[in-house]
C-alpha atoms as a PDB file:
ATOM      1  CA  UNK A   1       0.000   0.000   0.000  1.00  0.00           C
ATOM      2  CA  UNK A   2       1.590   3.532  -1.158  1.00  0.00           C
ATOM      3  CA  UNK A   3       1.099   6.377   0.936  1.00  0.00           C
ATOM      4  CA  UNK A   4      -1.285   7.947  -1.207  1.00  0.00           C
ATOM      5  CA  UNK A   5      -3.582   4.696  -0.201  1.00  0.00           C
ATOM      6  CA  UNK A   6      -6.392   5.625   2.285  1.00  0.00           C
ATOM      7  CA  UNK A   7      -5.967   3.411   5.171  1.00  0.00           C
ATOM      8  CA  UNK A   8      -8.806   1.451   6.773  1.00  0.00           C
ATOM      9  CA  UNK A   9     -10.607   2.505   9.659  1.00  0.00           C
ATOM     10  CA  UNK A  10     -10.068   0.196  12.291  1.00  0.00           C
ATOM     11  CA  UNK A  11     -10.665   1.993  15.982  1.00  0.00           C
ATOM     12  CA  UNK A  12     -13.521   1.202  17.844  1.00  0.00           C
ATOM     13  CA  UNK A  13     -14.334  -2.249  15.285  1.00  0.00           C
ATOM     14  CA  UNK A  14     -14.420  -5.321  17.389  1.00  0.00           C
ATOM     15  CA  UNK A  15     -11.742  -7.740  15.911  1.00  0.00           C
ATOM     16  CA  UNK A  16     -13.085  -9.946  12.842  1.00  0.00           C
ATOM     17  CA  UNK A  17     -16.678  -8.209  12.909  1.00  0.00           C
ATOM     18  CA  UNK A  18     -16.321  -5.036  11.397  1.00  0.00           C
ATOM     19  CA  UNK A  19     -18.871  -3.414  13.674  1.00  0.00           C
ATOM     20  CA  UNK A  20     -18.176  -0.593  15.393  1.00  0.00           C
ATOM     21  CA  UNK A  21     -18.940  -0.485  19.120  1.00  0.00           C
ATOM     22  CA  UNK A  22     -20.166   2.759  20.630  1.00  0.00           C
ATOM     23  CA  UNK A  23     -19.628   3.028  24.531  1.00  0.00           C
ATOM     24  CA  UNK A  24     -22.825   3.388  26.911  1.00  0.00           C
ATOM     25  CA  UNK A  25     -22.763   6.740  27.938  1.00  0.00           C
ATOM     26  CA  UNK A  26     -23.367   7.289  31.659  1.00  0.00           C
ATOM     27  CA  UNK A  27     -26.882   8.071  30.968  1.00  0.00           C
ATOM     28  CA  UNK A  28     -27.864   5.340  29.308  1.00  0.00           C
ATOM     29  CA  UNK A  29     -26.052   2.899  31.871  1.00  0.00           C
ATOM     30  CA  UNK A  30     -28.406   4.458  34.413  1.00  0.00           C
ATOM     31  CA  UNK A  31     -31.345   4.390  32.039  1.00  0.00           C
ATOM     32  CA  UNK A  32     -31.075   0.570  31.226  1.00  0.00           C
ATOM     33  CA  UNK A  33     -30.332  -0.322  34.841  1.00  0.00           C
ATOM     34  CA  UNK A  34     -33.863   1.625  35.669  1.00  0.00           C
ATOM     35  CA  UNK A  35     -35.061  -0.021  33.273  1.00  0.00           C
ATOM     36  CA  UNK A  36     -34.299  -3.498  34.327  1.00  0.00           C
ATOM     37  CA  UNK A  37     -34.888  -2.794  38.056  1.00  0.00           C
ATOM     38  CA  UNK A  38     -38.456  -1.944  36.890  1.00  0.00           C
ATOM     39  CA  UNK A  39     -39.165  -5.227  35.047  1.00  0.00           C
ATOM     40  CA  UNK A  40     -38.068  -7.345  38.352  1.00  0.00           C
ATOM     41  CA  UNK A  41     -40.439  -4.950  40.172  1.00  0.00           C
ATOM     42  CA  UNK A  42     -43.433  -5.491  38.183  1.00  0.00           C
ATOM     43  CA  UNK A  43     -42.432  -9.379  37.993  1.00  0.00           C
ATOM     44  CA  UNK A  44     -42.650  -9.591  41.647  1.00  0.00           C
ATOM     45  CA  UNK A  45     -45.654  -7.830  41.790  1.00  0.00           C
ATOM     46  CA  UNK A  46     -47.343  -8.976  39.956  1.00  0.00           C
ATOM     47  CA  UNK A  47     -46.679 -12.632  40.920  1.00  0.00           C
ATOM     48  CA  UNK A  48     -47.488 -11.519  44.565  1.00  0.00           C
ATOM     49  CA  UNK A  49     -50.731 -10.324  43.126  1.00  0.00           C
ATOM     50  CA  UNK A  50     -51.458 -13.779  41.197  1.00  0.00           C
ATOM     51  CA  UNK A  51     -50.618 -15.923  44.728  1.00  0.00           C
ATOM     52  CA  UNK A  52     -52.810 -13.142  46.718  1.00  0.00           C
ATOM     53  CA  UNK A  53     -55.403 -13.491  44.778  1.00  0.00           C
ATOM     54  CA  UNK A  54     -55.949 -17.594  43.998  1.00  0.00           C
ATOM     55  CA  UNK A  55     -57.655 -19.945  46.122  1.00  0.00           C
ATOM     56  CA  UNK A  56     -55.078 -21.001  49.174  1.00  0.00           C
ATOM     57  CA  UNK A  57     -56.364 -24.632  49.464  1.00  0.00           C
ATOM     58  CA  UNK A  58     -57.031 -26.701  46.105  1.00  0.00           C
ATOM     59  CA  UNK A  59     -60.415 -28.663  45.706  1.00  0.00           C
ATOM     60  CA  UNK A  60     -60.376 -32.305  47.544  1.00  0.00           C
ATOM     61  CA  UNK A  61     -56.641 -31.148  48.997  1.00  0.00           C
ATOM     62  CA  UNK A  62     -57.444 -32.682  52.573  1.00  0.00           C
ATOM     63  CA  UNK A  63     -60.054 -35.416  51.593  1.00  0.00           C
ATOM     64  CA  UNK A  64     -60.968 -38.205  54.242  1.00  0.00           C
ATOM     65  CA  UNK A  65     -63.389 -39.565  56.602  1.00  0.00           C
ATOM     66  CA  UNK A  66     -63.209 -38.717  60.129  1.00  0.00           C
ATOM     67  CA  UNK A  67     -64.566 -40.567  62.913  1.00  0.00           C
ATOM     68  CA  UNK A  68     -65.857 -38.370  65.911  1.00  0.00           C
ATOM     69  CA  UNK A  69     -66.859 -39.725  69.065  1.00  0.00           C
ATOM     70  CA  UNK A  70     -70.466 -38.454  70.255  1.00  0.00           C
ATOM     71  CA  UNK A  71     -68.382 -37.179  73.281  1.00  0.00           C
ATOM     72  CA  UNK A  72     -66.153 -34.631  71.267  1.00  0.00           C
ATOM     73  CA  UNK A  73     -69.106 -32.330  70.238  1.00  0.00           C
ATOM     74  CA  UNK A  74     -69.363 -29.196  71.840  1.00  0.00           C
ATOM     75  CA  UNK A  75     -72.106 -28.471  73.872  1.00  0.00           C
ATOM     76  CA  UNK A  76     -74.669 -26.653  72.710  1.00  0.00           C
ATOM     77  CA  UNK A  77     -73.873 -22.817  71.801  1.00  0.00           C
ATOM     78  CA  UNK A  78     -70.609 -23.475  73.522  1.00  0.00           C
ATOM     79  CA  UNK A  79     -67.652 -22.193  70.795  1.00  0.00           C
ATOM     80  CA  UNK A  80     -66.706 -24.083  68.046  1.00  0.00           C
ATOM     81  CA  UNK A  81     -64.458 -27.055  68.098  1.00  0.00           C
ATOM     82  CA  UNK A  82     -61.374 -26.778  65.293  1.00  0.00           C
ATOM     83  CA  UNK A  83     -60.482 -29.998  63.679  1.00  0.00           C
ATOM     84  CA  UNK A  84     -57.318 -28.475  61.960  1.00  0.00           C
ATOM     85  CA  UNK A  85     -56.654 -32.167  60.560  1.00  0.00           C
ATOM     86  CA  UNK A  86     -59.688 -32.371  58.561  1.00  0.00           C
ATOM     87  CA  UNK A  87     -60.088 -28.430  57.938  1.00  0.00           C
ATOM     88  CA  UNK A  88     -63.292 -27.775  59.496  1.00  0.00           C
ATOM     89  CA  UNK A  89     -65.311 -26.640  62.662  1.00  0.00           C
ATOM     90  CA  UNK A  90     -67.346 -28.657  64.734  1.00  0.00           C
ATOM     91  CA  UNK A  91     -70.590 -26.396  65.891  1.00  0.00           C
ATOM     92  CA  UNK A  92     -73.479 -27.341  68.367  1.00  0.00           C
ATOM     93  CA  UNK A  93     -76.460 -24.614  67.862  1.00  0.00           C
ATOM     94  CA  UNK A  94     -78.901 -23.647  70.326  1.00  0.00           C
ATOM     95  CA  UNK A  95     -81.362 -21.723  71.671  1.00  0.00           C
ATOM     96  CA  UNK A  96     -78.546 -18.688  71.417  1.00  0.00           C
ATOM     97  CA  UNK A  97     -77.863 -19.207  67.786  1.00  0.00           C
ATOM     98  CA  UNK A  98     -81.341 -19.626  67.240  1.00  0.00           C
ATOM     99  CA  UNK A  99     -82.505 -16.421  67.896  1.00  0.00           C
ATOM    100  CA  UNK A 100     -78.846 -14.124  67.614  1.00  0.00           C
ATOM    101  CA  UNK A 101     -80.130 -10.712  66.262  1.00  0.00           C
ATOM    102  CA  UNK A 102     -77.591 -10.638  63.720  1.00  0.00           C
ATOM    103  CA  UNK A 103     -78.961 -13.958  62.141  1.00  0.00           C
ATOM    104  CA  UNK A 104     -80.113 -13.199  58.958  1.00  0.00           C
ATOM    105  CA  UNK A 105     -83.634 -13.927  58.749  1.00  0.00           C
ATOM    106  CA  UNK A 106     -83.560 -15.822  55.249  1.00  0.00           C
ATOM    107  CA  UNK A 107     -81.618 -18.534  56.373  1.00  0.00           C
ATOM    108  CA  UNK A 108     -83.368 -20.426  59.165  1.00  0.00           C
ATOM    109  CA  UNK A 109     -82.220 -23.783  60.649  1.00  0.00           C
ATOM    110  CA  UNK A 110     -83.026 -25.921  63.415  1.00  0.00           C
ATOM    111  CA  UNK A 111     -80.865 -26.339  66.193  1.00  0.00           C
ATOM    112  CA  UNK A 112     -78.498 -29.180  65.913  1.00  0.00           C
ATOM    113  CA  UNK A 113     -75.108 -30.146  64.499  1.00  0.00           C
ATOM    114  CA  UNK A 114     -72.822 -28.690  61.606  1.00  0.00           C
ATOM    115  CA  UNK A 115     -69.318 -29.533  60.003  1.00  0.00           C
ATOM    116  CA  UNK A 116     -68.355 -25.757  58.760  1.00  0.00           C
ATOM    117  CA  UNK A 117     -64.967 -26.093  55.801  1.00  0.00           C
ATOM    118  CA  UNK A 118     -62.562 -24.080  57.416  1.00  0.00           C
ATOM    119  CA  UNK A 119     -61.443 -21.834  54.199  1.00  0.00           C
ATOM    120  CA  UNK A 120     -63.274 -19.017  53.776  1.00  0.00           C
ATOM    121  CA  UNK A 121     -65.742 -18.557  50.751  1.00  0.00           C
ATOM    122  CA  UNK A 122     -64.263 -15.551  49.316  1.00  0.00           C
ATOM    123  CA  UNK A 123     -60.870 -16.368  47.646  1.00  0.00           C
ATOM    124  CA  UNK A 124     -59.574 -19.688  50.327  1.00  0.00           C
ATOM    125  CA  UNK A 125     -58.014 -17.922  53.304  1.00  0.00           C
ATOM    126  CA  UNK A 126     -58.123 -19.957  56.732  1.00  0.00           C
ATOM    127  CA  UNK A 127     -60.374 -18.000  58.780  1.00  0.00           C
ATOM    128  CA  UNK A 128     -60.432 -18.022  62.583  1.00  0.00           C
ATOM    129  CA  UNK A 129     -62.707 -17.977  65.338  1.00  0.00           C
ATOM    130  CA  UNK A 130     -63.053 -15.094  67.264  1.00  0.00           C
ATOM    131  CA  UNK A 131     -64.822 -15.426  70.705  1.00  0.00           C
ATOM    132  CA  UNK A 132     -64.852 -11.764  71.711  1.00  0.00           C
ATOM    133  CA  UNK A 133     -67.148 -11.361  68.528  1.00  0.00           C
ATOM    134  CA  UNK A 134     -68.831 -14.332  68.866  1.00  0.00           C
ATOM    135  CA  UNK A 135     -68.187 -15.472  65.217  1.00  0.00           C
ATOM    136  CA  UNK A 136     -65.976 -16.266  62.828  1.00  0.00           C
ATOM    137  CA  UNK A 137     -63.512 -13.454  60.783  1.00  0.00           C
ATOM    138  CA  UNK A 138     -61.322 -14.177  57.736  1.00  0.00           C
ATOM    139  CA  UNK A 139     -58.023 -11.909  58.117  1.00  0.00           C
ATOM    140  CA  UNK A 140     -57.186 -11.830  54.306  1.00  0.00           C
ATOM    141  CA  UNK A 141     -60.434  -9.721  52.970  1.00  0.00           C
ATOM    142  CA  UNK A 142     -62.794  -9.139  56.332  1.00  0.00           C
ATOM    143  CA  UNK A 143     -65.645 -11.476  55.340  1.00  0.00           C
ATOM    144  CA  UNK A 144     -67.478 -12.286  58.494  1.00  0.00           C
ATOM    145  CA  UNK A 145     -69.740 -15.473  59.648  1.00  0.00           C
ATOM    146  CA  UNK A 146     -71.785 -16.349  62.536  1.00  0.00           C
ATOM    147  CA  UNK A 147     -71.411 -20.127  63.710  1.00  0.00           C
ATOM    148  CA  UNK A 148     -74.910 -20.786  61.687  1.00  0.00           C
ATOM    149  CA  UNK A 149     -72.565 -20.342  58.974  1.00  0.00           C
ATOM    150  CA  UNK A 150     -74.069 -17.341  57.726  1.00  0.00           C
ATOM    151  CA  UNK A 151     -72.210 -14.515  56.368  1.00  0.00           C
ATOM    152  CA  UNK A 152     -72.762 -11.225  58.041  1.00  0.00           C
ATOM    153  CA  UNK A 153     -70.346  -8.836  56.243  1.00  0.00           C
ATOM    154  CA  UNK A 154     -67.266  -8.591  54.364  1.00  0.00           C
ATOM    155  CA  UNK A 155     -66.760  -9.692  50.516  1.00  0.00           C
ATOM    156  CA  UNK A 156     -67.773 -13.107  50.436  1.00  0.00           C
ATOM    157  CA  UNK A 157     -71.183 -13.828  48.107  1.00  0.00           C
ATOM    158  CA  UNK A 158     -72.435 -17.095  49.923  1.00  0.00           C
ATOM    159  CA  UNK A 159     -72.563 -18.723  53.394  1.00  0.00           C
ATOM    160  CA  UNK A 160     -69.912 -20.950  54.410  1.00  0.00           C
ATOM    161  CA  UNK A 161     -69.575 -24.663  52.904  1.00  0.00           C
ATOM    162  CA  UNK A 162     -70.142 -27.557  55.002  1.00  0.00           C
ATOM    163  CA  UNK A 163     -69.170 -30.791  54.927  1.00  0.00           C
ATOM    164  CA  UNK A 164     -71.704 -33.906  54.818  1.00  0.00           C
ATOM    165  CA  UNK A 165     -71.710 -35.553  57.996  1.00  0.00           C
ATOM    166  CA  UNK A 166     -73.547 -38.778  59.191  1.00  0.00           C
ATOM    167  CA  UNK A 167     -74.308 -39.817  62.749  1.00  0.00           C
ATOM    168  CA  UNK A 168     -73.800 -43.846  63.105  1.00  0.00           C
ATOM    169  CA  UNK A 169     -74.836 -46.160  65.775  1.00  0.00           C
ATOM    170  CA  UNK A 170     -72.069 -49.457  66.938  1.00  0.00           C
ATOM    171  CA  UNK A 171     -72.676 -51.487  63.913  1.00  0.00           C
ATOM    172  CA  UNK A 172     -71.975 -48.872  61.168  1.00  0.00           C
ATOM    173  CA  UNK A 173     -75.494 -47.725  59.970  1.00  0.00           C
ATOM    174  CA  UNK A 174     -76.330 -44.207  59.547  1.00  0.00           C
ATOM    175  CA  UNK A 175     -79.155 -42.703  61.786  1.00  0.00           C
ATOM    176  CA  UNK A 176     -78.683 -39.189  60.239  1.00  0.00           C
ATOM    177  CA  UNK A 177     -77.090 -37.377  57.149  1.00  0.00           C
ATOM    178  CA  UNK A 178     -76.626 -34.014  55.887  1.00  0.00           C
ATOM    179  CA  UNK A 179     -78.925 -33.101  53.139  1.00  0.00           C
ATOM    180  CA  UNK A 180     -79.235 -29.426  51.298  1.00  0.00           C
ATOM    181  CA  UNK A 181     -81.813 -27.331  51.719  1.00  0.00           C
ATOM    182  CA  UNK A 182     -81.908 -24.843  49.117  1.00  0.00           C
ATOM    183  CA  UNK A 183     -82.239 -25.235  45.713  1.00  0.00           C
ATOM    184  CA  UNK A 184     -79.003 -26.277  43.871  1.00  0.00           C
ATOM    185  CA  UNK A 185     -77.700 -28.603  46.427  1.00  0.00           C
ATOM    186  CA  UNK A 186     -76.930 -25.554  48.501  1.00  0.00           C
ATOM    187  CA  UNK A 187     -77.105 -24.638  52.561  1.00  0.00           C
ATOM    188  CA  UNK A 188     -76.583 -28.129  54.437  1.00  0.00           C
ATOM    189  CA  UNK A 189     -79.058 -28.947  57.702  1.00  0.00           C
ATOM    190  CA  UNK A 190     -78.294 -29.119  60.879  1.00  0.00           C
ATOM    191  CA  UNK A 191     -78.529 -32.276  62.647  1.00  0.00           C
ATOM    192  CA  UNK A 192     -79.643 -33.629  66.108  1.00  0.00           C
ATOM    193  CA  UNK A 193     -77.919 -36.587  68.119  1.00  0.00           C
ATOM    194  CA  UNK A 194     -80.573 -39.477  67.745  1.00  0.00           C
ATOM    195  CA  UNK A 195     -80.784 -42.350  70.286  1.00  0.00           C
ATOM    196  CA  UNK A 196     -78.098 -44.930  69.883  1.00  0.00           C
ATOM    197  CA  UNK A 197     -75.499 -42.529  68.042  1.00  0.00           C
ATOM    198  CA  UNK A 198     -72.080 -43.063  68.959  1.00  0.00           C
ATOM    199  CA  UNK A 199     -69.955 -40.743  66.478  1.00  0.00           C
ATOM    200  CA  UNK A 200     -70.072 -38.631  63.847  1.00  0.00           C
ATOM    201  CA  UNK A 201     -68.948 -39.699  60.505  1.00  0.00           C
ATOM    202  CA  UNK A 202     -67.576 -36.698  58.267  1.00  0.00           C
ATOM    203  CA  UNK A 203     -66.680 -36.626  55.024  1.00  0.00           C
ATOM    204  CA  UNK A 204     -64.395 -34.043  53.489  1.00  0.00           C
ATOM    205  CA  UNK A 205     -64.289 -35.227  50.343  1.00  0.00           C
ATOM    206  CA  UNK A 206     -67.966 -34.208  49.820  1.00  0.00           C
ATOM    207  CA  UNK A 207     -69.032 -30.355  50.357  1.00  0.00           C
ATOM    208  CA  UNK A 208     -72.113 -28.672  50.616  1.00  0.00           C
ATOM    209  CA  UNK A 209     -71.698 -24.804  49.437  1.00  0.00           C
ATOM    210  CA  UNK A 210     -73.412 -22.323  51.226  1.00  0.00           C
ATOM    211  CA  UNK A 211     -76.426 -20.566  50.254  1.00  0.00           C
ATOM    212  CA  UNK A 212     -76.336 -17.188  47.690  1.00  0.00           C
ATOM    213  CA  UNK A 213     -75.676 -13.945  50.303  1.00  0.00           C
ATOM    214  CA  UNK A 214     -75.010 -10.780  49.214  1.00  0.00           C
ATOM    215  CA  UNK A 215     -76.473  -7.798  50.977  1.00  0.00           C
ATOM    216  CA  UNK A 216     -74.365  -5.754  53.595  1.00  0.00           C
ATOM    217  CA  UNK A 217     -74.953  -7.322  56.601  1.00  0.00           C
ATOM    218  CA  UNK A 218     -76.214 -10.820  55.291  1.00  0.00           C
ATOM    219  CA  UNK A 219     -78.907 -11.540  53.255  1.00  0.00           C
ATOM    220  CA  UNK A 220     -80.064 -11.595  49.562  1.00  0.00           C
END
């Protein structure tokens, strides 16, 4: 090559590629690592949101048939018992429940016997029992229930689910079962202790869902 020859450019080409490669100015640095710290952000979030929002417990998760001696129910109106094994509450209502104010008046029972699922309605929190309130209170979203099972407040639509439940005498055979009372297979009864019971049979593989209840303060 003579020295009248232009000569190649070759700064800033990365070797073999020909390209030239331009250095991030300090702006953009700061600009892409924004931009980057953003997307985990909104990731996180938004998977947060997702788990937040989706049922806690999945359907038939702690299926099985539990065996309850006559002598475990609570008395009546007494608070309710927590089988945390089997996910639900044990409740005994009386006279009390029977005629509690804050009872809704469309959903009537007869005193007796319930298995209450212990998720709430709404979107599958564990709700607890609160006995200074004298009902139940899910901590994710506020929905509230009386031990009749019947929502009082809060964002739940329906009462809560109960499981069917049989009472059996010695030899196996079933005095008493859980039926629905409202139309759709909805709102399970109550049941009484008949002579020659000896436990409860309930099975958490098969739920009753509460009845349709919508109105502030219970009701539809």
């Amino acid at each position: 090559m003579t020295d009248g020859e232009e000569q190649p450019v070759t700064e800033g080409l990365t070797e073999g590629s020909g390209v030239a490669q331009t250095p991030l100015t300090r702006r953009e640095f700061l600009y892409y690592l924004w931009a980057s710290s953003m997307a985990v952000f909104l990731a996180g979030a938004g998977g947060v949101t997702i788990w937040f929002a989706l049922p806690r417990f999945r359907e038939g998760e702690f299926g099985g048939v539990f065996i309850i001696p006559i002598e475990d129910i609570p008395a009546p109106d007494a608070d309710p018992k927590e089988f945390a094994e089997g996910r639900f509450w044990l409740v005994n209502l009386g006279e009390e429940a029977l005629n509690d104010p804050r009872q809704p008046e469309e959903y009537q029972f007869d005193p007796g016997i319930r298995a209450i699922y212990k998720v709430c309605v709404h979107l599958g929190c564990l709700y607890k029992w609160v006995p200074t309130n004298d009902r139940f209170e899910c901590p994710c979203h506020g929905s509230k229930y009386l031990k009749s099972v019947a929502r009082i407040g809060g964002p739940a639509n329906r009462n809560l689910d109960q499981f069917i439940m049989q009472i059996i005498d010695d030899a196996g055979n079933v005095l008493a079962e859980t039926e629905a009372t409202w139309p759709g297979d909805r709102e399970g009864s109550t049941l009484q202790v008949p002579p020659g019971a000896v436990a409860l049979r309930i099975d958490t593989g098969s739920r009753i869902n509460g009845a349709p209840n919508t109105r502030p303060g219970g009701g539809t």
